[in-house]
Protein backbone atom coordinates (compact mmCIF):
# COMPACT_ATOMS: atom_id res chain seq x y z
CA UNK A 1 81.22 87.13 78.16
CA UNK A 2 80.24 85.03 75.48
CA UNK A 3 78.98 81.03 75.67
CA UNK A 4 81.03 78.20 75.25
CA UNK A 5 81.35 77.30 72.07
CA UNK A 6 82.65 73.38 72.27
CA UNK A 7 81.56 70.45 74.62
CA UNK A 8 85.31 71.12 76.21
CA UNK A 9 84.38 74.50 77.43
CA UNK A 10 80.72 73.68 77.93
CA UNK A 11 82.15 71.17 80.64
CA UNK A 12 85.19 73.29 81.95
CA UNK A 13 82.66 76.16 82.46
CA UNK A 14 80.03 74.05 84.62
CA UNK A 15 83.13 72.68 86.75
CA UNK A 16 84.20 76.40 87.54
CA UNK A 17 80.55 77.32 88.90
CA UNK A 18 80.46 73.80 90.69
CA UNK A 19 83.74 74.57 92.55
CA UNK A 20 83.13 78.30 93.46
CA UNK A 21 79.20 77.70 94.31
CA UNK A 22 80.93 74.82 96.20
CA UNK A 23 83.49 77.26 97.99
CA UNK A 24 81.00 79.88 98.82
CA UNK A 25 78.47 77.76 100.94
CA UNK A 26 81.46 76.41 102.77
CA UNK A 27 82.63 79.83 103.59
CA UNK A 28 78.97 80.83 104.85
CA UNK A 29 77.68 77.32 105.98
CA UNK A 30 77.63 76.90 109.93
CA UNK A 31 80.19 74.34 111.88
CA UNK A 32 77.00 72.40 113.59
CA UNK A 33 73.42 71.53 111.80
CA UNK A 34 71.36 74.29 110.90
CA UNK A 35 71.10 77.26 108.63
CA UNK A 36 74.60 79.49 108.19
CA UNK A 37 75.40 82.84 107.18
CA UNK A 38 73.06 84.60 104.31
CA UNK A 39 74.77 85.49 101.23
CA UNK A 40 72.80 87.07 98.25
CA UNK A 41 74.39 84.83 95.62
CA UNK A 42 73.35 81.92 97.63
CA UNK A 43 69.81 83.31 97.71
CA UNK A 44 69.55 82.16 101.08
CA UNK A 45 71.29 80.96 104.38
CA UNK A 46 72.98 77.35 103.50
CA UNK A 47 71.71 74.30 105.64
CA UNK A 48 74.09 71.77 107.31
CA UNK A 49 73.05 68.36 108.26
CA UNK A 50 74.68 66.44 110.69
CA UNK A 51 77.44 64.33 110.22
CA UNK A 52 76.16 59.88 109.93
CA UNK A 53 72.51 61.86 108.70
């Protein structure tokens, strides 16, 4: 794929990795505080604080 080429698609581009890095820790982060599910793209396990923290 080649770069964006305009400040349009520059921005459009960084708001699509946003949303699906976004999506993928909630898919693999866990439902109380601590360290989820691994996921190679992640690098690591997500971490979830507690809710008020």
């Amino acid at each position: 794929m080649r770069e964006p080429q305009s400040l349009e698609a520059i921005l459009l581009s960084a708001a699509d990795r946003i949303s699906g890095q976004s999506n993928l820790m909630a898919r693999h982060a866990p439902r109380q505080e601590g360290f989820g599910r691994y996921h190679p793209h992640l690098g690591g396990r997500p971490y979830m604080l507690s809710p008020g923290t």
